[in-house]
Protein backbone atom coordinates (compact mmCIF):
# COMPACT_ATOMS: atom_id res chain seq x y z
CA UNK A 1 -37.93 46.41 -29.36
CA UNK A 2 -35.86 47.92 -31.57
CA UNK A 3 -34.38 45.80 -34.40
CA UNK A 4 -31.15 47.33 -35.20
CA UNK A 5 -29.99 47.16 -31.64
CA UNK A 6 -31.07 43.66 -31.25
CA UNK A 7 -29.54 42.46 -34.24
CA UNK A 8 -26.13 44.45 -33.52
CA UNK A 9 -26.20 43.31 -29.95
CA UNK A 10 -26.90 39.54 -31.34
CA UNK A 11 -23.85 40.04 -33.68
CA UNK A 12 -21.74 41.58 -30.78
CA UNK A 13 -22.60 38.08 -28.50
CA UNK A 14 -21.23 35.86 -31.28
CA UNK A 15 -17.85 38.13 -31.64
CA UNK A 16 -17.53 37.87 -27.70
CA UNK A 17 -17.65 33.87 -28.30
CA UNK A 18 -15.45 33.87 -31.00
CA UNK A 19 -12.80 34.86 -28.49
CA UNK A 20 -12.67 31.94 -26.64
CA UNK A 21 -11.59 29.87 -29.39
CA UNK A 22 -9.04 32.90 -30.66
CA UNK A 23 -7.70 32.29 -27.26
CA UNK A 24 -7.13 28.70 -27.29
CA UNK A 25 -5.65 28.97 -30.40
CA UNK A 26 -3.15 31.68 -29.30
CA UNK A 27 -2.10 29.67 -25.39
CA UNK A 28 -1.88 26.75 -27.82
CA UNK A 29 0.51 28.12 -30.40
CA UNK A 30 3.00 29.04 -27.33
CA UNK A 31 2.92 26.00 -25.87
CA UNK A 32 5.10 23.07 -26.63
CA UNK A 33 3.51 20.96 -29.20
CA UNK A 34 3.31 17.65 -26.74
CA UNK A 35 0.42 19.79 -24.90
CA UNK A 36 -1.24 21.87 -27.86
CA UNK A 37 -4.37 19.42 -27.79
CA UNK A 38 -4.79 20.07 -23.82
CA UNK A 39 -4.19 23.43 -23.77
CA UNK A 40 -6.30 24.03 -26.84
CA UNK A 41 -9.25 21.63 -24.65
CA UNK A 42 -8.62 23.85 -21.63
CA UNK A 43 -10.68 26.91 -23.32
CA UNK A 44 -12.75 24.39 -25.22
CA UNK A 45 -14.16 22.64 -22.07
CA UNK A 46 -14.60 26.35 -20.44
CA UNK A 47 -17.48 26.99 -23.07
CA UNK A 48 -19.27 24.19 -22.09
CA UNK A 49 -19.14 24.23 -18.05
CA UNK A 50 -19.49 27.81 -17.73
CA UNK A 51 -22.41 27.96 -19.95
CA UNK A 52 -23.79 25.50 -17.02
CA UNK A 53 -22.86 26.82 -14.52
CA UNK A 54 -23.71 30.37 -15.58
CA UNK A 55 -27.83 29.24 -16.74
CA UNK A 56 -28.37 27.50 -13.61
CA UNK A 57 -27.05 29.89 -10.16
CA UNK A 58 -24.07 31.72 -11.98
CA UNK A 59 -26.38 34.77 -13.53
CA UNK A 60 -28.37 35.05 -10.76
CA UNK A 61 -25.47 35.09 -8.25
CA UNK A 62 -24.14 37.79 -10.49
CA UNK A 63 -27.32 39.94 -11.37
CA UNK A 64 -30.18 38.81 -8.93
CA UNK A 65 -33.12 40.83 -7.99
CA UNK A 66 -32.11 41.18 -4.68
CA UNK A 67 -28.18 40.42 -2.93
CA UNK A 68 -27.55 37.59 -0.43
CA UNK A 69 -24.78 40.52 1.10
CA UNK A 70 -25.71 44.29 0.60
CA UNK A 71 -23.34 45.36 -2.34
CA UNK A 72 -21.56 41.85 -2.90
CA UNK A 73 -23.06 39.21 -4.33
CA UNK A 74 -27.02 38.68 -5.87
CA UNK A 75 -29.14 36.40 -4.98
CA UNK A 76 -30.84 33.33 -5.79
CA UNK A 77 -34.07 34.81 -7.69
CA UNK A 78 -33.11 33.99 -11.40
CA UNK A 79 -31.77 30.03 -10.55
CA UNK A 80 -32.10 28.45 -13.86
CA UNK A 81 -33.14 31.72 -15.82
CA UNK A 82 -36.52 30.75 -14.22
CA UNK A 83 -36.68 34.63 -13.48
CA UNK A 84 -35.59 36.34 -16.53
CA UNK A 85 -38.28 37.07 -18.80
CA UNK A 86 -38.46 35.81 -22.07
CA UNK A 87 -40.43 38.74 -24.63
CA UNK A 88 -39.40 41.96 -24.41
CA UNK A 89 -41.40 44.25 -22.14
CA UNK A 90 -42.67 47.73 -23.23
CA UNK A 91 -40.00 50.19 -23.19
CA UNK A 92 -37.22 47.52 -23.90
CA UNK A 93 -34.33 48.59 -26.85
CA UNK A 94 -33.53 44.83 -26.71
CA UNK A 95 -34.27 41.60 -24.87
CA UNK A 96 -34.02 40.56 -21.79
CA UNK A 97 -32.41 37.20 -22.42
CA UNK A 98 -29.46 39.67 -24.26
CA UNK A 99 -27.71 40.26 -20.91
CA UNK A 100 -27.81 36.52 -20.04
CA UNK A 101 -26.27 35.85 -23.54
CA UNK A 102 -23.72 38.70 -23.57
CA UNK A 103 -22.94 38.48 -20.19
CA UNK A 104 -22.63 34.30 -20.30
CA UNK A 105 -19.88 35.04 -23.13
CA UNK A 106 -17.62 37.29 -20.48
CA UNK A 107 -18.03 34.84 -18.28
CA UNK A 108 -16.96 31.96 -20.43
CA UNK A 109 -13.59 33.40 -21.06
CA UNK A 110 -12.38 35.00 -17.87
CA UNK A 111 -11.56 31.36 -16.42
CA UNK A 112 -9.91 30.39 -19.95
CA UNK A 113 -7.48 33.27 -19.60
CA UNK A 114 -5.88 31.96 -16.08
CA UNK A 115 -5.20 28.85 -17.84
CA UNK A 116 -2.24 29.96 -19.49
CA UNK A 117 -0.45 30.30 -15.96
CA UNK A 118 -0.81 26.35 -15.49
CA UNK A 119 -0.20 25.10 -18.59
CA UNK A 120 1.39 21.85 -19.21
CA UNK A 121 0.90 20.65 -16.05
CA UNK A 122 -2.16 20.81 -14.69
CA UNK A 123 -4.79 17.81 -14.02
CA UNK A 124 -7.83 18.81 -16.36
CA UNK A 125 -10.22 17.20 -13.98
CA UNK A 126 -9.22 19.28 -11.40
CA UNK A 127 -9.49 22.41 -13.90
CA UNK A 128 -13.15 20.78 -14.29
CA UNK A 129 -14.24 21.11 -10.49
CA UNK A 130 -12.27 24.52 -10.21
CA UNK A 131 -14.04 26.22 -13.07
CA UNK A 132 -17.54 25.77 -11.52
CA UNK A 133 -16.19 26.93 -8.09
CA UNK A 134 -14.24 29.64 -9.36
CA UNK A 135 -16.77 31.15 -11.41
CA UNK A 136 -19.28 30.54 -8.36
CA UNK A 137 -17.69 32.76 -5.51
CA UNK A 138 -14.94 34.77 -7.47
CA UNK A 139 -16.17 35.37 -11.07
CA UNK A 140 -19.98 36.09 -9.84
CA UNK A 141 -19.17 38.40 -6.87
CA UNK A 142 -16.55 40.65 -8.90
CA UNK A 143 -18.82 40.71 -11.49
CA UNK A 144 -21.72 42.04 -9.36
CA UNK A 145 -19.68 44.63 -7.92
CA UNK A 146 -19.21 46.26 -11.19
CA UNK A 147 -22.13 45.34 -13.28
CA UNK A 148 -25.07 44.30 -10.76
CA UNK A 149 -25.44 47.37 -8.74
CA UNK A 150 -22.08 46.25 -6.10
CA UNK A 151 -19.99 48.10 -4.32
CA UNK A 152 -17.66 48.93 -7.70
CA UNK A 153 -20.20 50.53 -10.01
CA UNK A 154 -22.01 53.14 -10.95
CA UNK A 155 -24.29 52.61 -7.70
CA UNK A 156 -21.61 51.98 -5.57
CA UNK A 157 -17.86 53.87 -5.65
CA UNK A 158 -18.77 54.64 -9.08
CA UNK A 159 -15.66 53.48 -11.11
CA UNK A 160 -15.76 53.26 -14.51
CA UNK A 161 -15.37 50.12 -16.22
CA UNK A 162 -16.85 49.85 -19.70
CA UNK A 163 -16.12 45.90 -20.55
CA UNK A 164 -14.54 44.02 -17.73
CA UNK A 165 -10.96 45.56 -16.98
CA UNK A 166 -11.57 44.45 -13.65
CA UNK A 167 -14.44 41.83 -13.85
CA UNK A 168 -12.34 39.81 -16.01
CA UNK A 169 -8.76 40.97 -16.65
CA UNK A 170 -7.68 41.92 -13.29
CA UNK A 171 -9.92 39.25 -11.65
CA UNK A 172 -8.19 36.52 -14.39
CA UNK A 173 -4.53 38.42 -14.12
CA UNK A 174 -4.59 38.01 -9.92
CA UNK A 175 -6.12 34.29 -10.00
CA UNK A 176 -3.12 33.31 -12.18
CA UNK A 177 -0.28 34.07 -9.81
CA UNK A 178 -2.44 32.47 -7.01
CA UNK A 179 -2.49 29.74 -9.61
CA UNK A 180 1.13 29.84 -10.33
CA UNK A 181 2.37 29.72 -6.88
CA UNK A 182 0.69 27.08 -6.18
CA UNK A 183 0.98 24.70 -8.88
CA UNK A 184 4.94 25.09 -9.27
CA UNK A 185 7.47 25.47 -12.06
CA UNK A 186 7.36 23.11 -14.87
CA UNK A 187 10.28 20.89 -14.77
CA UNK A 188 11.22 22.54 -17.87
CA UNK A 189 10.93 26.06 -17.98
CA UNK A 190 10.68 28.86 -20.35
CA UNK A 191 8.77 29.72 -23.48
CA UNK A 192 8.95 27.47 -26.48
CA UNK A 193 6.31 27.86 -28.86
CA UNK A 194 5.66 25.34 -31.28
CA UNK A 195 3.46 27.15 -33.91
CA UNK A 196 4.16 31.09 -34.10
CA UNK A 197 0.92 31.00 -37.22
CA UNK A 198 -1.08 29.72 -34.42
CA UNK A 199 -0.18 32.12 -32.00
CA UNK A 200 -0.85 34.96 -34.83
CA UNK A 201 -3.82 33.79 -35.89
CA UNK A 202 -5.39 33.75 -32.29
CA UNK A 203 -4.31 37.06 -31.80
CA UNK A 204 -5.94 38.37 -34.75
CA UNK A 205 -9.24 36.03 -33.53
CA UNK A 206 -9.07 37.97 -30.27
CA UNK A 207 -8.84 41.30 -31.74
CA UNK A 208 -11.48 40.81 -33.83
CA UNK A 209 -13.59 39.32 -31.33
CA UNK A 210 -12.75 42.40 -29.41
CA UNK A 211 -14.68 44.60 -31.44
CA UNK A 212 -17.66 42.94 -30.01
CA UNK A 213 -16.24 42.31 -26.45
CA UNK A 214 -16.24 46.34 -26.51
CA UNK A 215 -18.52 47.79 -29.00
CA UNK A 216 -21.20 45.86 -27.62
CA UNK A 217 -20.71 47.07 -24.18
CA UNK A 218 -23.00 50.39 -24.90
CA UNK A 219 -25.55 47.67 -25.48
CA UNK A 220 -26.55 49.70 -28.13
CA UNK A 221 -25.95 50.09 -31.68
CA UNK A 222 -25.06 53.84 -31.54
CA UNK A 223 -22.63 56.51 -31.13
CA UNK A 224 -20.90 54.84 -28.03
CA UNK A 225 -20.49 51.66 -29.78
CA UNK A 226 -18.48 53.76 -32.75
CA UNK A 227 -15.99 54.98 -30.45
CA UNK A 228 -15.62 51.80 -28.02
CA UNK A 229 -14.44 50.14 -31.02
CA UNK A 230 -11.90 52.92 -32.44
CA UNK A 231 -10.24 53.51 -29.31
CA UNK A 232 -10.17 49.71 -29.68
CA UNK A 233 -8.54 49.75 -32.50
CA UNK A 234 -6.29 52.61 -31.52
CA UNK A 235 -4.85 51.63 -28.46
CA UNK A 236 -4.64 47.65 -30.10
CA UNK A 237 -2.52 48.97 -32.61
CA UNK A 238 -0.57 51.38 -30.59
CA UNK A 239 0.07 48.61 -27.76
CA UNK A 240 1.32 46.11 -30.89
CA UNK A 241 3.60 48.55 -32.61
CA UNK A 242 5.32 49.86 -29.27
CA UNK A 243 6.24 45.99 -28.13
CA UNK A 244 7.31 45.47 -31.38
CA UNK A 245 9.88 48.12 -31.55
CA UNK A 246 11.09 47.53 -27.64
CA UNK A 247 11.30 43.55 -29.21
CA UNK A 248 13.55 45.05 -32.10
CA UNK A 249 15.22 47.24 -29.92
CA UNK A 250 16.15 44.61 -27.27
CA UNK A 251 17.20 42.02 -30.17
CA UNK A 252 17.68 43.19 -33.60
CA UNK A 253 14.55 41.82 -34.66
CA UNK A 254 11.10 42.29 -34.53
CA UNK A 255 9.21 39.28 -32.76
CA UNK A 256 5.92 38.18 -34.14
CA UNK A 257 5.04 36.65 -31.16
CA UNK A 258 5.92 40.06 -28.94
CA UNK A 259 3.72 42.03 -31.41
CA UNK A 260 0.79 40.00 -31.08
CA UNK A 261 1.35 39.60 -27.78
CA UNK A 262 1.40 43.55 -27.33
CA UNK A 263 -2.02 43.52 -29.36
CA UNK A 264 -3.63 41.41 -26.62
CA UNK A 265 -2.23 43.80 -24.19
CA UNK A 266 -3.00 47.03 -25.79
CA UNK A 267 -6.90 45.11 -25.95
CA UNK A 268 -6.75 44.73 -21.86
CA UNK A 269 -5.56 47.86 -21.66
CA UNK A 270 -8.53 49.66 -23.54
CA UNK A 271 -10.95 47.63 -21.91
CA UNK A 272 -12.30 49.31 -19.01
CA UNK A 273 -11.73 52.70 -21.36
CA UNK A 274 -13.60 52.21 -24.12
CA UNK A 275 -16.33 53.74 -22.54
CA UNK A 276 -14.62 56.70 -21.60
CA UNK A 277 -11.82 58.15 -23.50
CA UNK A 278 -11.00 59.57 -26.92
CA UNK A 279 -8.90 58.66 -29.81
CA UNK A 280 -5.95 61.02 -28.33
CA UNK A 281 -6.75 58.71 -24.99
CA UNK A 282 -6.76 55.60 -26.50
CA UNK A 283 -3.26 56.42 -28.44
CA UNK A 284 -1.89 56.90 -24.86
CA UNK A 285 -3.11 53.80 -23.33
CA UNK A 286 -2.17 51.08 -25.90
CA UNK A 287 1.57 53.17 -25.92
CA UNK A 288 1.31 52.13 -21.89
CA UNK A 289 0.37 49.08 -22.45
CA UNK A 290 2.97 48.10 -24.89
CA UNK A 291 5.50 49.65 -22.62
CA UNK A 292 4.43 48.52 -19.29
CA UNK A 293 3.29 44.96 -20.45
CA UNK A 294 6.68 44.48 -22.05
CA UNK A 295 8.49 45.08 -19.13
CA UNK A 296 6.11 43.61 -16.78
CA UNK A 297 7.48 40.15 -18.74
CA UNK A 298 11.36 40.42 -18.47
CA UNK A 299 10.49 41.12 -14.76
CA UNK A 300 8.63 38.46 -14.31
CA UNK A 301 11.10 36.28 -16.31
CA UNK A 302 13.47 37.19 -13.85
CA UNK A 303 11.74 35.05 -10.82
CA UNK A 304 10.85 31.76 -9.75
CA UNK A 305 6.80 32.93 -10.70
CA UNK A 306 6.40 30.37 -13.64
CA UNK A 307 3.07 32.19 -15.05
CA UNK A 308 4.00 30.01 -18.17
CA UNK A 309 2.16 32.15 -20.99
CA UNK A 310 2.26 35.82 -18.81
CA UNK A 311 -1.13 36.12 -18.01
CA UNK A 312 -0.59 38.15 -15.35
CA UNK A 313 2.17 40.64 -17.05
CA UNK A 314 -0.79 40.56 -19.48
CA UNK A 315 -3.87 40.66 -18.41
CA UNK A 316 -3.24 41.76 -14.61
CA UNK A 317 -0.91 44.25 -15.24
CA UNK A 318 -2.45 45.56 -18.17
CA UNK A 319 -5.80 45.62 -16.64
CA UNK A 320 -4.52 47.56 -13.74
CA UNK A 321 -3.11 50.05 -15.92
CA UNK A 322 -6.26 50.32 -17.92
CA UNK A 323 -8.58 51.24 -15.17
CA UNK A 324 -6.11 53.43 -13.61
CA UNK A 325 -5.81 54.87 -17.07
CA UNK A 326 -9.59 55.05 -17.35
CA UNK A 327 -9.35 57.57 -14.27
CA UNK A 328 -6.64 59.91 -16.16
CA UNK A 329 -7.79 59.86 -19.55
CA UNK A 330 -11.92 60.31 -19.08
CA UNK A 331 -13.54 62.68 -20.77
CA UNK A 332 -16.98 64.05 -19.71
CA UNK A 333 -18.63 64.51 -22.77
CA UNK A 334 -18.09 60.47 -23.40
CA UNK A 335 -17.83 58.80 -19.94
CA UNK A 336 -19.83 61.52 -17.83
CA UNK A 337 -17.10 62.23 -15.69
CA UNK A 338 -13.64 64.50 -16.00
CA UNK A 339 -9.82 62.20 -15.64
CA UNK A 340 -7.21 63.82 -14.85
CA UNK A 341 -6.79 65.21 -18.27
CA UNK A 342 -9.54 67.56 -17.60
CA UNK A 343 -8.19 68.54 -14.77
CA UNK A 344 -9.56 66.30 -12.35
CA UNK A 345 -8.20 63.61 -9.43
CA UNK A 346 -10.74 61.92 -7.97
CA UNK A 347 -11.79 59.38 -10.88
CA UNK A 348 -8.60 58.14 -10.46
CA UNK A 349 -8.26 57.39 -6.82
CA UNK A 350 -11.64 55.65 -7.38
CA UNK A 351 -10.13 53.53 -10.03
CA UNK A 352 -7.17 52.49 -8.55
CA UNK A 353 -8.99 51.25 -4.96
CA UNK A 354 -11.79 49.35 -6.54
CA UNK A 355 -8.95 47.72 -8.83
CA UNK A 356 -6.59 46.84 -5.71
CA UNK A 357 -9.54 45.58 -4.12
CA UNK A 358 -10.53 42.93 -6.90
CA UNK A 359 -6.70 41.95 -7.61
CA UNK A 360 -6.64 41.23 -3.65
CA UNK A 361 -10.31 39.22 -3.72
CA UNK A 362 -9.35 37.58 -6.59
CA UNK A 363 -5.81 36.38 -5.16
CA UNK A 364 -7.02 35.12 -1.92
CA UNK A 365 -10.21 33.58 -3.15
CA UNK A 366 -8.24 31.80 -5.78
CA UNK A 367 -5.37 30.74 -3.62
CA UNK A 368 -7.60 29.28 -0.83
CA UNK A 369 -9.90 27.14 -3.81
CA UNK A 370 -6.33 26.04 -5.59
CA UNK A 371 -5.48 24.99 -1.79
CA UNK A 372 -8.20 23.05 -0.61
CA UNK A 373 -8.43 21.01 -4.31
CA UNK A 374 -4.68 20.47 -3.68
CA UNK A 375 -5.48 18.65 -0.70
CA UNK A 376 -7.84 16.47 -1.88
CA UNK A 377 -6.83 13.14 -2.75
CA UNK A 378 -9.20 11.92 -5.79
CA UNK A 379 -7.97 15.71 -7.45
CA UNK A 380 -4.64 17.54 -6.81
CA UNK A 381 -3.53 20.00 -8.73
CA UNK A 382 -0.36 18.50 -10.75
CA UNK A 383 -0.22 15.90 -12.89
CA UNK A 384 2.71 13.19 -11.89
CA UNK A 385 6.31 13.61 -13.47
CA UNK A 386 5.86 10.74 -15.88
CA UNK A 387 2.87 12.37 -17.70
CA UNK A 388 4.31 16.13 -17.81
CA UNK A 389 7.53 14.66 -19.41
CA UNK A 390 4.97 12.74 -22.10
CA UNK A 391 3.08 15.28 -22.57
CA UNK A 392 -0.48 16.31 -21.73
CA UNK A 393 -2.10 15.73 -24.97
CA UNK A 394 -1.83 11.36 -24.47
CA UNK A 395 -1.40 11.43 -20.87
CA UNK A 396 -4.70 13.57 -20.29
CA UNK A 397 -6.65 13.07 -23.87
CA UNK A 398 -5.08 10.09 -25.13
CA UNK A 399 -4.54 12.48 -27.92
CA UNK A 400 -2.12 14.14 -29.88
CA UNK A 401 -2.03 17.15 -32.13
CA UNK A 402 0.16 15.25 -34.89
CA UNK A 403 1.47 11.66 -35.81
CA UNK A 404 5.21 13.28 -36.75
CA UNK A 405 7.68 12.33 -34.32
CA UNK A 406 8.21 15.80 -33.45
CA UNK A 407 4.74 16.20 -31.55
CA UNK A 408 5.49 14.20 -28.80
């Protein structure tokens, strides 16, 4: 086993984790401040089920032996990890238990990111129950599709996805407006933030954590890993910078909450490239994000969709322009294959079917489970009138994120 991979892979795992928290402080930040606690608890509680759910059936589900359905889902070989062995074998760079570690980390905060489409009134039991089924028969499947030898991957259409552009941003970005729809339009609309620092501050958690999400995708410490996390960089700061100026443009001023909000997006976007394209590549793609992302949110502000924190202007619409990107950007000498760049088309046709297919699984999937908890009595979706206008941090937590009058 060698050492230096291990430890940079170890290091990489704890970045990935980092995220989550980055994340709840960011949703948090934009929220009002009557439902900071809950929203911040929202990601929280997402550490600790998923991390269940994903040692007892959700790994094995997503990277079984064998597959319950021929290039869909795994199987049920690895139930409890009982399958994975623990010592390295001869021949291994790195552990075995790694890619149950990594992996569990991906996992953990694809479900966090759909929150922010439900915020402030959403029943957090019912986000409890959802969670496990979610990550059961949406999360798992799309995950071995790209990453467990499924109909996505390298042994199947062969798109390129280095870190989860479609595992987890298109996958999260889709189950949001399933989420949306269903749940309704807050009864009071429209994006207030109550701590921009917050909002800031998770950004900069994210992007950091980022470095990990994507450099320790080559699951090596090597040249790969160097260039998964400049292009990271690149594109980040590229996607930031371009929503900036289109915020100072649009309003005479330059909104710290658009730029970090570009960041995240210019992040999505470089996601499922990292693997793939160069600096000159990764310039391109965060100055698409930024644009695209930007104007993916006045459009959506524009309808009845209350995706209350623009996860899927975000996330989905990023992602989908990071894997199509993927296809027109590749270069062979990093990803294997030529984009369009290079002078070639079928990467990208490849990349933009196996993405439509996962925002469509995703979607339905997510819809129908949103549905069926709807309809069940003991859970429902919404929380009642009375405790959205107090707030979700008492009526859920009994909780609140300060004793000044202006919390509640």
């Amino acid at each position: 086993m060698d050492s230096g991979h291990t430890a940079w892979m170890l290091t990489a795992s704890a970045l990935v984790f980092f995220m989550t928290p980055g994340l709840a402080f960011f949703y948090g930040g934009l929220v009002r401040a009557k439902s900071l606690v809950n929203t911040i608890m929202l990601s929280f509680i997402t550490i600790g089920v998923v991390s269940i759910v994903w040692t007892l059936w959700g790994y094995s589900l997503a990277y079984g032996n064998g597959e319950l359905i021929d290039g869909f889902i795994g199987d049920f070989s690895l139930l409890g990890l009982s399958g994975v062995e623990m010592f390295s074998q001869e021949g291994d760079a790195i552990s075995p238990l790694y890619d149950v570690l990594f992996q569990m980390m991906f996992a953990i905060i694809t479900p966090a990111l759909i929150t922010g489409a439900f915020v402030e009134r959403f029943k957090f039991s019912t986000y409890l129950v959802f969670t496990v089924i979610w990550i059961t028969i949406v999360y798992a499947p799309v995950a071995h599709w790209v990453w467990g030898g499924g109909w996505i991957g390298a042994d199947g259409a062969g798109a390129l996805d280095f870190a989860g552009g479609t595992v987890i941003h298109i996958n999260a970005g889709a189950a949001a407006v399933a989420a949306a729809l269903l749940v309704g339009r807050r009864k009071l609309p429209g994006l207030q933030p109550n701590n921009v620092p917050y909002i800031v501050l998770g950004a900069s958690i994210l992007w950091f954590g980022w470095f990990g999400f994507n450099g320790g995708s080559a699951l090596a410490s090597d040249d790969y890993a160097v260039n998964a996390m400049l292009v990271t960089q690149i594109a980040a700061g590229t996607a930031a910078t371009t929503w900036g100026i289109l915020s100072m443009i649009s309003s005479g001023k330059i909104s710290a909450v658009g730029t970090a909000t570009g960041a995240v997006a210019g992040l999505v976007a470089i996601t499922p490239a990292a693997g793939a394209v160069n600096p000159i590549g990764a310039l391109a793609i965060g100055f698409g994000a930024g644009l695209i992302c930007y104007y993916a949110v006045e459009l959506i502000h524009k309808t009845k969709l209350d995706d209350a924190l623009d996860v899927f202007a975000v996330h989905g619409v990023g992602g989908l322009w990071g894997c199509i990107a993927t296809g027109i950007f590749a270069i062979e000498s990093i990803a294997g294959v030529k984009g369009v760049v290079q002078g070639e088309f079928d990467q990208v046709w490849i990349q933009i079917y196996t993405a439509l297919g996962t925002l469509a699984y995703s979607f339905v999937l997510t819809y129908g489970i949103l549905y069926i908890l709807d309809k069940i009595p003991v859970l429902g979706l919404r929380v009642s009138d009375s405790s959205e206008d107090q707030g979700l941090d008492l009526s859920e937590h009994g909780e609140q994120s300060s004793i000044e009058d202006g919390a509640n």
